[in-house]
C-alpha atoms as a PDB file:
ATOM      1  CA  UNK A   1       0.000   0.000   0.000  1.00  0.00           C
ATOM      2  CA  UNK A   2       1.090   3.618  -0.632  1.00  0.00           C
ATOM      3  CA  UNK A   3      -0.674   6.462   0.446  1.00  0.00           C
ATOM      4  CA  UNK A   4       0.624  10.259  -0.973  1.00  0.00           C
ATOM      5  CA  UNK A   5      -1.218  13.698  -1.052  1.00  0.00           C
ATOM      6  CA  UNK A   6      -0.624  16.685  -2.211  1.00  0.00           C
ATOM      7  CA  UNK A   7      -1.735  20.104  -1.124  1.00  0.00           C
ATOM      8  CA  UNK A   8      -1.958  23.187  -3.338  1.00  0.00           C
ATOM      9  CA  UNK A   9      -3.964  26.193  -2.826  1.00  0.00           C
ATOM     10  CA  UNK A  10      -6.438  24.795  -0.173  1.00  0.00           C
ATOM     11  CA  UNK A  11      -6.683  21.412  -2.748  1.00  0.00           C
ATOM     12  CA  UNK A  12      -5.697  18.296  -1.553  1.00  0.00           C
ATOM     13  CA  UNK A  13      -4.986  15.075  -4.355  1.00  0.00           C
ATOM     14  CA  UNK A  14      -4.770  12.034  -2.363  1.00  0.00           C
ATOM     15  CA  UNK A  15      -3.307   8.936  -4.012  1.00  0.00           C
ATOM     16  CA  UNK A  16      -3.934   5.678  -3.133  1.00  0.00           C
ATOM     17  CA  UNK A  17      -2.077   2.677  -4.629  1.00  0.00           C
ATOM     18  CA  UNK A  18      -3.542  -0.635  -2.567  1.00  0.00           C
ATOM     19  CA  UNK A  19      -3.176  -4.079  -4.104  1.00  0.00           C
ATOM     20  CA  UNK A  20      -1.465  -3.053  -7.535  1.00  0.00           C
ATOM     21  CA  UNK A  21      -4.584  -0.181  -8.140  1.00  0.00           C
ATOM     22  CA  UNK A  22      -4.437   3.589  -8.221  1.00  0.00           C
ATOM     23  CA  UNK A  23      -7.589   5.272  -6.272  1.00  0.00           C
ATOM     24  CA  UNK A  24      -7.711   9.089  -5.975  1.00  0.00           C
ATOM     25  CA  UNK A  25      -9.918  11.275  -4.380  1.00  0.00           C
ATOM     26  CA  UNK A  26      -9.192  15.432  -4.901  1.00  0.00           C
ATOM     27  CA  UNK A  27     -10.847  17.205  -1.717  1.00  0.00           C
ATOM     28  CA  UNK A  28     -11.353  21.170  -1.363  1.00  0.00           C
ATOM     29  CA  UNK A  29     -10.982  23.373   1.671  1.00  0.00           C
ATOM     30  CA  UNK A  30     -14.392  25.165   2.462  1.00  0.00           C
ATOM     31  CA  UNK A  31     -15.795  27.805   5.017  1.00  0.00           C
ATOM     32  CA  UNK A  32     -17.444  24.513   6.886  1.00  0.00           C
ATOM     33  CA  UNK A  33     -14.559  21.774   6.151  1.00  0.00           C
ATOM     34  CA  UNK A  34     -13.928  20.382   3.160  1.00  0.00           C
ATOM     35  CA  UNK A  35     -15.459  18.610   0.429  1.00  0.00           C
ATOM     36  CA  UNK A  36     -14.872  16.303  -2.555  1.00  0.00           C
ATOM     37  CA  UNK A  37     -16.909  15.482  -5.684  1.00  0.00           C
ATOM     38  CA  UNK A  38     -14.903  12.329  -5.727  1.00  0.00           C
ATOM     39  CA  UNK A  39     -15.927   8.727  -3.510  1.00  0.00           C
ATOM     40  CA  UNK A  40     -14.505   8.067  -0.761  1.00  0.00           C
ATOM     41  CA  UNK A  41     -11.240   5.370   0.001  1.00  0.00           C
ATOM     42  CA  UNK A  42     -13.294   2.734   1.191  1.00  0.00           C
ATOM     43  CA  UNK A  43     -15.975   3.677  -1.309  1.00  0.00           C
ATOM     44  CA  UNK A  44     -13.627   2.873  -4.233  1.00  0.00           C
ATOM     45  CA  UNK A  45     -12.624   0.006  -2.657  1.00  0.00           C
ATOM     46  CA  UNK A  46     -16.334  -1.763  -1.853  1.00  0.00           C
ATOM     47  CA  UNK A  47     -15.422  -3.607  -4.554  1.00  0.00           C
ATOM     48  CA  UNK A  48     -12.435  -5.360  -4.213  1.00  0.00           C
ATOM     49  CA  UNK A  49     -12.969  -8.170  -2.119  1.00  0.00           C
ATOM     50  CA  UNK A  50     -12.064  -6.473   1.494  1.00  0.00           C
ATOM     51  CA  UNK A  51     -13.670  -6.992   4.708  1.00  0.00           C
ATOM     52  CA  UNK A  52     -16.073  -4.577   6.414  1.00  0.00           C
ATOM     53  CA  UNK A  53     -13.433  -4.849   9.096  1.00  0.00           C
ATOM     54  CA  UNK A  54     -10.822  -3.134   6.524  1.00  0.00           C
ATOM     55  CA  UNK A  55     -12.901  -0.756   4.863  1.00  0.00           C
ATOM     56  CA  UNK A  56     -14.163   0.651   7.943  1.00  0.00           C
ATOM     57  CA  UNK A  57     -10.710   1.327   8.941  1.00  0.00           C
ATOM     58  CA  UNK A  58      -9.868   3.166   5.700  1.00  0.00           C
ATOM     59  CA  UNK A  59     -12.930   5.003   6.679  1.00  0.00           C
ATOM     60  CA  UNK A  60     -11.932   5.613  10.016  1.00  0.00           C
ATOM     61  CA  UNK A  61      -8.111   6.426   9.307  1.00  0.00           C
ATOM     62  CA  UNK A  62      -8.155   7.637   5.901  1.00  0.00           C
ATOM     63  CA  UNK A  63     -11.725   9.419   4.725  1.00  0.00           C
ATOM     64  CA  UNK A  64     -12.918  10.756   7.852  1.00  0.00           C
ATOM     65  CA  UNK A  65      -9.837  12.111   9.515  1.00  0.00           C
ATOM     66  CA  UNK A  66      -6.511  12.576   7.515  1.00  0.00           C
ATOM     67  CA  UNK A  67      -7.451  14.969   4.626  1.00  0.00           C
ATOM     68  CA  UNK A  68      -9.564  17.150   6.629  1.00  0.00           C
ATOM     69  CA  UNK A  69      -6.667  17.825   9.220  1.00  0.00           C
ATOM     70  CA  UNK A  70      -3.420  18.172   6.692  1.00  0.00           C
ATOM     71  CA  UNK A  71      -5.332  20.868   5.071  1.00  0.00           C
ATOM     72  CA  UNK A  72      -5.884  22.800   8.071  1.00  0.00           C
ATOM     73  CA  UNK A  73      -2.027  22.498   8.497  1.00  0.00           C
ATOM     74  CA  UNK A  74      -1.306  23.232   5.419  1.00  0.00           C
ATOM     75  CA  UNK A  75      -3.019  26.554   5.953  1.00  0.00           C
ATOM     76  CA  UNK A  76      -0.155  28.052   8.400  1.00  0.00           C
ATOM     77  CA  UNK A  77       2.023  27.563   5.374  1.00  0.00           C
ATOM     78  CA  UNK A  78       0.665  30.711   4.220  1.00  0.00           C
ATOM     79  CA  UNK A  79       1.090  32.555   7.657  1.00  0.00           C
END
């Protein structure tokens, strides 16, 4: 598994690479969070076999949580 984002201008382009596939998911900064027109990790991944065990943790770890708080780092770049 690899897992990369990139942040640019209050944009974030995740990249996930799990079991030879690429999955993305681009996710914008907004006045109330952030949003994305794009599924979610464990969305894309419904159907590839995994348990509800694992795509609740890709959930938990990375759809939920991660993207939402680099971008509010990435933010003090700018300050």
């Amino acid at each position: 598994m690899k897992y990369s984002v990139e942040i640019k201008n209050g944009i974030a382009k995740e990249i996930l690479v799990f079991k030879g596939k690429e999955y993305v998911r681009t996710t914008k900064k907004t006045d109330f969070g952030s949003s994305s027109d794009d599924l979610d990790f464990c969305e894309q991944l419904e159907n590839e076999g995994l348990t509800d065990d694992v795509l609740d943790e890709m959930y938990d770890k990375l759809d939920g949580f991660l993207v939402d708080s680099l971008l509010t780092i990435a933010e003090s770049e700018g300050k």
